[in-house]
C-alpha atoms as a PDB file:
ATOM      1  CA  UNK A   1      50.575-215.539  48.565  1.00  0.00           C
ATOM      2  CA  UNK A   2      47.758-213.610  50.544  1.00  0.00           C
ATOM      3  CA  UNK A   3      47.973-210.330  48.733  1.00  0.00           C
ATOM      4  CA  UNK A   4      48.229-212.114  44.869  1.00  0.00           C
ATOM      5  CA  UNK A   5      45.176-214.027  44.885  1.00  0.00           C
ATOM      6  CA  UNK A   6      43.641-214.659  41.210  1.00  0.00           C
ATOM      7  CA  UNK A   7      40.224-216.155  40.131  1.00  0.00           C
ATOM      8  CA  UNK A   8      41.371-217.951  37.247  1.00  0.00           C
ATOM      9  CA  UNK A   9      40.949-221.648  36.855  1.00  0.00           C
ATOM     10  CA  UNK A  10      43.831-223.503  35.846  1.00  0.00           C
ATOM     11  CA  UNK A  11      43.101-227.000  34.006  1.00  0.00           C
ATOM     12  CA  UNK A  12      46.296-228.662  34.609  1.00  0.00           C
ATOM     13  CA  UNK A  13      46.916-231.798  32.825  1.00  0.00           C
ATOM     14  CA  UNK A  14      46.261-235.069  34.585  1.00  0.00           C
ATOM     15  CA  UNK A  15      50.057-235.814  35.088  1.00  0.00           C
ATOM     16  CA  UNK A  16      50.915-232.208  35.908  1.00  0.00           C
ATOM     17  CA  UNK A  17      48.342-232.502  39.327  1.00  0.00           C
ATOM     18  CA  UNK A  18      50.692-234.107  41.781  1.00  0.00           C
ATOM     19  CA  UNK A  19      53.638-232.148  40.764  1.00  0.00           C
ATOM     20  CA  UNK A  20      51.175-228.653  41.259  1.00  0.00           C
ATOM     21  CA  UNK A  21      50.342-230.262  44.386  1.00  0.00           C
ATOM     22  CA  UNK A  22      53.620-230.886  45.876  1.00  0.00           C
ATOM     23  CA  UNK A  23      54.798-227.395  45.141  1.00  0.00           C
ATOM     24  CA  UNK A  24      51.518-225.900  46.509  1.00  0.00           C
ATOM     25  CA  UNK A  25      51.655-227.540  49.924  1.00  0.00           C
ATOM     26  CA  UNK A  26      54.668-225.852  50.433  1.00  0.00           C
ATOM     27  CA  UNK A  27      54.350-222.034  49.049  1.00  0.00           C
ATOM     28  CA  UNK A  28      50.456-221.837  50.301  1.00  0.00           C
ATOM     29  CA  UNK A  29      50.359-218.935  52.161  1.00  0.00           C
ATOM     30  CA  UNK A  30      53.054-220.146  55.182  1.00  0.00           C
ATOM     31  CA  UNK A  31      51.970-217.423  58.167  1.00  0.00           C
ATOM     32  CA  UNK A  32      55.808-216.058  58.405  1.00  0.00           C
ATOM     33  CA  UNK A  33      55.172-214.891  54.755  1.00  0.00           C
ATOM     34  CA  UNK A  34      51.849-213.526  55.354  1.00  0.00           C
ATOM     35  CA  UNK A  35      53.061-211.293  58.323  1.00  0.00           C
ATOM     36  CA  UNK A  36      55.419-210.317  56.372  1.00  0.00           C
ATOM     37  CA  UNK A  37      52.744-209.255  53.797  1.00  0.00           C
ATOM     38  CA  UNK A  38      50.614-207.489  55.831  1.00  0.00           C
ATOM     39  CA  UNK A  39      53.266-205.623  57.465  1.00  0.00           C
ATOM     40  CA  UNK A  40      53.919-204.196  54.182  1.00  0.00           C
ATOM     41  CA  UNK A  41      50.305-203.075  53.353  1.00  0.00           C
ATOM     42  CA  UNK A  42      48.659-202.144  56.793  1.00  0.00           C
ATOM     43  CA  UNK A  43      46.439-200.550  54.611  1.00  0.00           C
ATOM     44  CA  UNK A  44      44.361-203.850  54.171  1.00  0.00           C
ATOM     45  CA  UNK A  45      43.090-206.183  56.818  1.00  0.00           C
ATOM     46  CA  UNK A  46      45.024-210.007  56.796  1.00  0.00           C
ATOM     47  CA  UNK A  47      44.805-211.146  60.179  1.00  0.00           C
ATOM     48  CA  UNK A  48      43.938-209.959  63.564  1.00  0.00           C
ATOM     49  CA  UNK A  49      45.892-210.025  66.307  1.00  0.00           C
ATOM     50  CA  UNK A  50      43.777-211.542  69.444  1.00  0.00           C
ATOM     51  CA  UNK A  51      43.109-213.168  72.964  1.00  0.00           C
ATOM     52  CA  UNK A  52      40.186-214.820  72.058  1.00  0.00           C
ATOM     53  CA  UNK A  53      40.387-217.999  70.158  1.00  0.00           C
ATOM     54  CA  UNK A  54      38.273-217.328  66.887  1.00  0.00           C
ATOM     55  CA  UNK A  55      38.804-217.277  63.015  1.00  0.00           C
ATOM     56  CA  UNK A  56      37.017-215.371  60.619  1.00  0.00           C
ATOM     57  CA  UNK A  57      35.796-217.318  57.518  1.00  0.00           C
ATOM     58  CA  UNK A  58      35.024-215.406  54.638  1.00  0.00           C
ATOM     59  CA  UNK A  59      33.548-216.563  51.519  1.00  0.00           C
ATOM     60  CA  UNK A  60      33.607-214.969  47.782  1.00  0.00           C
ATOM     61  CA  UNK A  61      31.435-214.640  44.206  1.00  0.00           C
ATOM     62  CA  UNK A  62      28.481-215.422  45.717  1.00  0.00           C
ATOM     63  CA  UNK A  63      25.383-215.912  46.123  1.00  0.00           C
ATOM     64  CA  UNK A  64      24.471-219.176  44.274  1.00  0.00           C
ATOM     65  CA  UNK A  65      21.101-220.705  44.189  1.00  0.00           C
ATOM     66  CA  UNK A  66      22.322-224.300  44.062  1.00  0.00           C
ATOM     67  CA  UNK A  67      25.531-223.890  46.455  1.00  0.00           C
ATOM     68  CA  UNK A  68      24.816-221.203  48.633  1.00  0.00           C
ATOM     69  CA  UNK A  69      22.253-222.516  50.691  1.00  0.00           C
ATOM     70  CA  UNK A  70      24.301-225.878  51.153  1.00  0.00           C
ATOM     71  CA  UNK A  71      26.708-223.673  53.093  1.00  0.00           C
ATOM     72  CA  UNK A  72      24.368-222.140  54.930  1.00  0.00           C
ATOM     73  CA  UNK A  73      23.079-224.937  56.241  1.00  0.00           C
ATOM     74  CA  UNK A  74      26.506-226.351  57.379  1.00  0.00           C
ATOM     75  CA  UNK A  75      27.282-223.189  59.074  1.00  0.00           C
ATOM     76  CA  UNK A  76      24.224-223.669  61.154  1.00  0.00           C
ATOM     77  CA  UNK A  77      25.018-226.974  61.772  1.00  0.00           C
ATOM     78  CA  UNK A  78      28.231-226.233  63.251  1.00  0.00           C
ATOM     79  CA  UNK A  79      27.564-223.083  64.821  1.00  0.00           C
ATOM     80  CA  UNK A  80      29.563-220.862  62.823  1.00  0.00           C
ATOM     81  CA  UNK A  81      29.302-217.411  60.864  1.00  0.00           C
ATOM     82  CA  UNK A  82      31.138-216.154  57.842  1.00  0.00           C
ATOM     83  CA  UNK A  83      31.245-213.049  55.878  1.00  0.00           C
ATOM     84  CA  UNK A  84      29.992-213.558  52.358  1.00  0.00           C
ATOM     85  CA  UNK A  85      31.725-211.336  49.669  1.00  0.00           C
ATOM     86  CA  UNK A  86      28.866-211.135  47.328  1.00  0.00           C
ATOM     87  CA  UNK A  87      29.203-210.348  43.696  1.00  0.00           C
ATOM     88  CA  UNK A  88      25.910-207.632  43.137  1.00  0.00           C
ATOM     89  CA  UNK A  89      25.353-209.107  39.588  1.00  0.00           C
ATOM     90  CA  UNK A  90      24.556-212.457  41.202  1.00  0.00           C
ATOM     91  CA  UNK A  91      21.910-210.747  43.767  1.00  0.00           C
ATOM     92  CA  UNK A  92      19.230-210.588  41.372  1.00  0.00           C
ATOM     93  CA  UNK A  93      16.667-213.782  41.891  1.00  0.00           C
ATOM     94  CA  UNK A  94      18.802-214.550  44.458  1.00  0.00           C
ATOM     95  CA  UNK A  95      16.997-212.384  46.925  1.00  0.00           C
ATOM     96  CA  UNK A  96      16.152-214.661  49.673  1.00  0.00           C
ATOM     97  CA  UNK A  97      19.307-216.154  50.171  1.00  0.00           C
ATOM     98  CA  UNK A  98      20.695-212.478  50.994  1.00  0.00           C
ATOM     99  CA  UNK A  99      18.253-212.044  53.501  1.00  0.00           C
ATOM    100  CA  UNK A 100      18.706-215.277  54.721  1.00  0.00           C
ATOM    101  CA  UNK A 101      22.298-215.370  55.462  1.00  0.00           C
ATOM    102  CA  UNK A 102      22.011-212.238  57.152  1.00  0.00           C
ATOM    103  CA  UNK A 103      18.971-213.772  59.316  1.00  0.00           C
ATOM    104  CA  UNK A 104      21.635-216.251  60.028  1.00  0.00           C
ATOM    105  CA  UNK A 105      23.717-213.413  61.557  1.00  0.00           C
ATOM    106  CA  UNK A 106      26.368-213.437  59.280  1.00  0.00           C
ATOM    107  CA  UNK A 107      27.561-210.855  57.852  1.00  0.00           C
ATOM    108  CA  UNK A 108      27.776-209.523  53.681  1.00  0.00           C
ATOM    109  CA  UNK A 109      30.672-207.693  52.163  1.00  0.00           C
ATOM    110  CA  UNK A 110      31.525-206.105  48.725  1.00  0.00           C
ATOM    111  CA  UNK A 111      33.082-207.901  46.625  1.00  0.00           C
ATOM    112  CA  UNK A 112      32.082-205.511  43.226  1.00  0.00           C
ATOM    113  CA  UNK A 113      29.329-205.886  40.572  1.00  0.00           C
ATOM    114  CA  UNK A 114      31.092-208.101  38.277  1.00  0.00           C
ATOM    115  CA  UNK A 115      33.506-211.253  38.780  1.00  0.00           C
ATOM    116  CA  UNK A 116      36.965-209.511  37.143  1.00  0.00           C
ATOM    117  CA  UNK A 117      40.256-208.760  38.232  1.00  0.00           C
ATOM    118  CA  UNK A 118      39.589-205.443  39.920  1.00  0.00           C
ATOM    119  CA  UNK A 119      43.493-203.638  39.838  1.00  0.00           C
ATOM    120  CA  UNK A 120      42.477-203.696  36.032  1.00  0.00           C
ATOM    121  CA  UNK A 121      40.299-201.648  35.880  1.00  0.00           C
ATOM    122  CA  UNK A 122      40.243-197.703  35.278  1.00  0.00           C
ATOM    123  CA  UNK A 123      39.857-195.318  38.243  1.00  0.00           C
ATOM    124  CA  UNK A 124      36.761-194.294  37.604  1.00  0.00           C
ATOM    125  CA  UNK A 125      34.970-197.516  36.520  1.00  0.00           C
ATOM    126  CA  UNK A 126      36.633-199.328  39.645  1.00  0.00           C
ATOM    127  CA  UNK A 127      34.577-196.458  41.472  1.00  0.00           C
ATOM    128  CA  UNK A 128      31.877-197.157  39.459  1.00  0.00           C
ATOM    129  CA  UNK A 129      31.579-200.773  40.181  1.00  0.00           C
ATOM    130  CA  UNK A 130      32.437-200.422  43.996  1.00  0.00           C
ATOM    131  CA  UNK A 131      29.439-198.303  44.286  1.00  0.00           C
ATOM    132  CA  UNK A 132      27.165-200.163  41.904  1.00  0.00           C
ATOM    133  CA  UNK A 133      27.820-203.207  44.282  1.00  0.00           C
ATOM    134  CA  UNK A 134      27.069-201.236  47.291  1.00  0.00           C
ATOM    135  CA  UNK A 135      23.435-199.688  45.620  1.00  0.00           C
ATOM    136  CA  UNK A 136      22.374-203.070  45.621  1.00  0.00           C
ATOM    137  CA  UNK A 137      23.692-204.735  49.142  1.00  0.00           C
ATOM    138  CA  UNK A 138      22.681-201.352  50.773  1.00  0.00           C
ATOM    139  CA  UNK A 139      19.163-202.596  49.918  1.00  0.00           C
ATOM    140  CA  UNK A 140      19.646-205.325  52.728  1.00  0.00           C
ATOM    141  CA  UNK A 141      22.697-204.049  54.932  1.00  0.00           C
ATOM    142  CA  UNK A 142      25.335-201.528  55.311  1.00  0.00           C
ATOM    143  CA  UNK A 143      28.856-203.167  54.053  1.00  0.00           C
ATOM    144  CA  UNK A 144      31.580-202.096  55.014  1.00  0.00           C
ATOM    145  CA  UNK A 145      33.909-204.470  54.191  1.00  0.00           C
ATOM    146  CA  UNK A 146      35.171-205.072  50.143  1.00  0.00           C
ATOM    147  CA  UNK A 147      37.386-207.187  48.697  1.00  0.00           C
ATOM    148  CA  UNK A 148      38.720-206.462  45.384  1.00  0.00           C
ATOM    149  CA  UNK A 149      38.443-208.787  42.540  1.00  0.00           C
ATOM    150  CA  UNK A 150      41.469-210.944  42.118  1.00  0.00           C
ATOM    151  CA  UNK A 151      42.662-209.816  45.316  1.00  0.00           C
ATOM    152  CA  UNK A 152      44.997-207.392  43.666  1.00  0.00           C
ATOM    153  CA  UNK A 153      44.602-203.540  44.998  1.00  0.00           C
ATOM    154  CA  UNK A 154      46.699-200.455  44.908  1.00  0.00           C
ATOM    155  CA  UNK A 155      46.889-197.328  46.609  1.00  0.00           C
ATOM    156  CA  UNK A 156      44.455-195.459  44.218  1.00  0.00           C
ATOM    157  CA  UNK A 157      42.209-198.455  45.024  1.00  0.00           C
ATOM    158  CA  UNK A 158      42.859-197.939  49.155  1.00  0.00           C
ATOM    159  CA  UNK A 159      41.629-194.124  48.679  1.00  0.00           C
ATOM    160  CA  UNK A 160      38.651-194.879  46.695  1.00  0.00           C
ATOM    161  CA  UNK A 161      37.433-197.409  49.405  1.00  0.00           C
ATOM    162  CA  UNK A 162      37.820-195.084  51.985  1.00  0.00           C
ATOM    163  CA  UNK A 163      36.170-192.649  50.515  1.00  0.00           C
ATOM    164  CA  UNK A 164      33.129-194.212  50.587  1.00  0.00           C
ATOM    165  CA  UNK A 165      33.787-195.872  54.279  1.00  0.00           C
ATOM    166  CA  UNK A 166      35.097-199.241  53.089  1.00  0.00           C
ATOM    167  CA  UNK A 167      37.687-201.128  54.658  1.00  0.00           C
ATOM    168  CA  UNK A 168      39.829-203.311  52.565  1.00  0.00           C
ATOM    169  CA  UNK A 169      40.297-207.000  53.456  1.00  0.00           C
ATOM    170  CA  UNK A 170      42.202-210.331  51.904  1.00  0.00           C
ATOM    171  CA  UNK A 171      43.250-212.760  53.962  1.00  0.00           C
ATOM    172  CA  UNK A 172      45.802-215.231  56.003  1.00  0.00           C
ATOM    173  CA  UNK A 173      45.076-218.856  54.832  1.00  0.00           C
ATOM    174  CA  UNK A 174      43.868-219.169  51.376  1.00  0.00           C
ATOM    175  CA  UNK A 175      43.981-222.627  49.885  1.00  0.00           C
ATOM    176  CA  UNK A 176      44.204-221.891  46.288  1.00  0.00           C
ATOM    177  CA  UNK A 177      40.492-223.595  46.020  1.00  0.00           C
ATOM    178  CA  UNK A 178      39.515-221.862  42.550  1.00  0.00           C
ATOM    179  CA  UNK A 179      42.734-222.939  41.021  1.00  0.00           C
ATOM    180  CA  UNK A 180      43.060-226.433  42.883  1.00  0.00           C
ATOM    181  CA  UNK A 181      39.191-227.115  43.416  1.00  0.00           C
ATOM    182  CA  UNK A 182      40.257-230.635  45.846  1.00  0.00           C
ATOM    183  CA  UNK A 183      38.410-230.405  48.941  1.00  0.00           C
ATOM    184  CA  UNK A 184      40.963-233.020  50.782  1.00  0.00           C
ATOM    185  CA  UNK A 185      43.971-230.386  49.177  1.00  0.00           C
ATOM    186  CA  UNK A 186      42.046-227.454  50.908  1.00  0.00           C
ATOM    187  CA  UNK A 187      40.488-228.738  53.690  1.00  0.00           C
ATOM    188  CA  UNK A 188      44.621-230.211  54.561  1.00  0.00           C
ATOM    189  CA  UNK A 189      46.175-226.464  53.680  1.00  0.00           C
ATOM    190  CA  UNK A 190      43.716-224.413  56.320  1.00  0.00           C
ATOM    191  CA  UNK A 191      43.950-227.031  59.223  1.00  0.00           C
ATOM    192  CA  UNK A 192      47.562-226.878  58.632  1.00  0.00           C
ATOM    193  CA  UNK A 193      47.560-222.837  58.484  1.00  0.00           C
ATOM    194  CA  UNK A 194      45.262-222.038  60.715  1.00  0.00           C
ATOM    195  CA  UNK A 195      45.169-220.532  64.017  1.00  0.00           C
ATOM    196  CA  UNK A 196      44.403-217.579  66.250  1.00  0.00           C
ATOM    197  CA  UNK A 197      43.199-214.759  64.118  1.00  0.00           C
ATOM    198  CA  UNK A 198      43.452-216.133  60.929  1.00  0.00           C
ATOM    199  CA  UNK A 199      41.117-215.276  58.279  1.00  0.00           C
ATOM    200  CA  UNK A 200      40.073-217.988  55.878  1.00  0.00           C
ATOM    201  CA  UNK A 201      38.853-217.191  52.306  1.00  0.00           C
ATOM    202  CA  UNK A 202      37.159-219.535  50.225  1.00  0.00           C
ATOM    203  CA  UNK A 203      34.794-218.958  47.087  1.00  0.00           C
ATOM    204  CA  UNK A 204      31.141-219.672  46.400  1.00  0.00           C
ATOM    205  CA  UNK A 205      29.261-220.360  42.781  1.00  0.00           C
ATOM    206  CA  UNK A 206      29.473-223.417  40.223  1.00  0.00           C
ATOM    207  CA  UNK A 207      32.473-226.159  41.388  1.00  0.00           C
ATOM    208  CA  UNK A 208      34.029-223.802  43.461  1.00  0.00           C
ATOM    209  CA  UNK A 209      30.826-223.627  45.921  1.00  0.00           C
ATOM    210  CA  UNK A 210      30.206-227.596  45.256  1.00  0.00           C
ATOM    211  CA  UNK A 211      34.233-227.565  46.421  1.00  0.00           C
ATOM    212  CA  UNK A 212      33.756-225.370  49.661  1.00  0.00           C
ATOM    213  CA  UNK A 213      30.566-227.302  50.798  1.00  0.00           C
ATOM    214  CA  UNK A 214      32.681-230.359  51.042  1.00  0.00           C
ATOM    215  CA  UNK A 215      35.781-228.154  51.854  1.00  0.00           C
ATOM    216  CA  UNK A 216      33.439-226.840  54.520  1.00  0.00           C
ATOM    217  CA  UNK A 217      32.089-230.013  55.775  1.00  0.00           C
ATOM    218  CA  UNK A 218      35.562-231.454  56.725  1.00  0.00           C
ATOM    219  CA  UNK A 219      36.875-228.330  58.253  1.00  0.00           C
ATOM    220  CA  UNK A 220      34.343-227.190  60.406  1.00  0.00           C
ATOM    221  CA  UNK A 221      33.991-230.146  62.949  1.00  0.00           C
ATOM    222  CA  UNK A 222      37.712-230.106  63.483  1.00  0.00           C
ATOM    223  CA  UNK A 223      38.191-226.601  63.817  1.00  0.00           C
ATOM    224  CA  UNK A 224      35.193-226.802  66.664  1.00  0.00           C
ATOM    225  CA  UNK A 225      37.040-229.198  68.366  1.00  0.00           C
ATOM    226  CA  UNK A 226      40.497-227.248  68.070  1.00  0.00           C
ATOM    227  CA  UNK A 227      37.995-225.186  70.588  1.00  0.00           C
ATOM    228  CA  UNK A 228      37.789-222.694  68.075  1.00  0.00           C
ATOM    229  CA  UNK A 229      34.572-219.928  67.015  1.00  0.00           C
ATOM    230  CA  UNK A 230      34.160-219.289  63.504  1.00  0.00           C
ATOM    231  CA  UNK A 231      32.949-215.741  63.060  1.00  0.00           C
ATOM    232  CA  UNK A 232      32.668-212.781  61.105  1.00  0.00           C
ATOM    233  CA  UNK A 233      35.567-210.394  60.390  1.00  0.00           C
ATOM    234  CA  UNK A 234      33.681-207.722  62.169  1.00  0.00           C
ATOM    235  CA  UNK A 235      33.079-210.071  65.352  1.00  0.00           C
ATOM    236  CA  UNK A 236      36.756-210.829  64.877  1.00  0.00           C
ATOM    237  CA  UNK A 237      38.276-207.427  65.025  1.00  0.00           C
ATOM    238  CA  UNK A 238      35.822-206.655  67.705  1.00  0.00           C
ATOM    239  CA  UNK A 239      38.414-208.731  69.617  1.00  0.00           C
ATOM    240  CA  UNK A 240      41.440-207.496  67.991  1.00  0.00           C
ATOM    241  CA  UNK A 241      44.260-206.252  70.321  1.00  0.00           C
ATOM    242  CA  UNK A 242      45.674-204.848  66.743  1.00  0.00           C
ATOM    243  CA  UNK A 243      44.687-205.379  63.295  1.00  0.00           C
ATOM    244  CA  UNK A 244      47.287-206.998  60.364  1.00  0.00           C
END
């Protein structure tokens, strides 16, 4: 489901896969359920109703010296942008491939100082890591999009990022790609889900960025040839006629 997304890797046992599998390609985040969702919470961004035919790929926990500039160069290949939820704790010695990616025009949001489940965390130290994320991404941008860790929020959460002008997004098509890391599984789920408005998440760092390079690599071509433009989420709302 969009709004109960979880970083935790499960190791299933070689016989358990195709059962996982089967059960997956059905439950993954079917659009009637994540309308439903969002109509719920229009607190948080899931989708975007528009004219124009774009997507918004989004990426999370990076950057990663090994994996992140693989994507990078894929995007370029392909013409596409993507905003990169970017863990602060990872930004150090990983300098250039912030400023990179946003010479690439695309476009860096916060996605906290350390990789943990965010809804867990006390009301002050979930301030406290919100805005030691954005002390070190203000050094190369203004974000103001965040994603919280896990993908779990509440409405304590919601009031904290608006008070410091962030705007809370998750997502529409979400392939389960930390938990499943199969690029043919993934790259199947968002060509199935996809379409006008969606917004893709998928994760960066270790085999979950070795995952969305060849995740990445599939989907991208296609997509292009669906006629569609892979952008930001602030190039997406831009053309919003109303936001989910």
């Amino acid at each position: 489901m969009a709004a109960l997304f979880t970083d935790m890797r499960l190791t299933p046992r070689p016989t358990c896969i195709l059962a996982i599998l089967t059960i997956l390609s059905t439950a993954c985040t079917p659009f009637p359920l994540t309308r439903r969702i969002a109509a719920a919470h229009p607190e948080c961004l899931f989708y975007v109703n528009t004219s124009a035919k774009q997507i918004a790929l989004t990426i999370d926990d990076g950057p990663d010296e090994r994996t992140t500039p693989l994507v990078l160069d894929l995007l370029r290949e392909h013409d596409s942008r993507a905003t990169f939820f970017m863990i602060s704790d990872r930004v150090s010695g990983n300098d250039s491939l912030v400023v990179r990616t946003l010479r690439e025009r695309h476009e860096i949001g916060n996605h906290m100082s350390r990789n943990e489940a965010s809804v867990s965390l006390a009301p002050t130290e979930y301030e406290r890591s919100l805005l030691a994320a954005d002390t070190v991404l203000r050094k190369y941008t203004s974000p103001k999009w965040t994603r919280p860790g896990s993908g779990f929020y509440n409405a304590r959460m919601i009031a904290t990022m608006r008070k410091h002008n962030y705007r809370c997004a998750l997502g529409s098509v979400y392939p389960f790609d930390p938990q499943i890391p199969i690029a043919t599984y993934a790259s199947a789920t968002i060509l199935r889900e996809v379409r006008q408005g969606a917004v893709i998440i998928l994760h960066d760092g270790g085999y979950k960025g070795r995952n969305t390079v060849k995740v990445l690599a599939r989907i991208l071509p296609e997509l292009r040839r669906r006629g569609y433009s892979i952008v930001t989420l602030s190039e997406l709302v831009q053309n919003s006629t109303q936001i989910h």
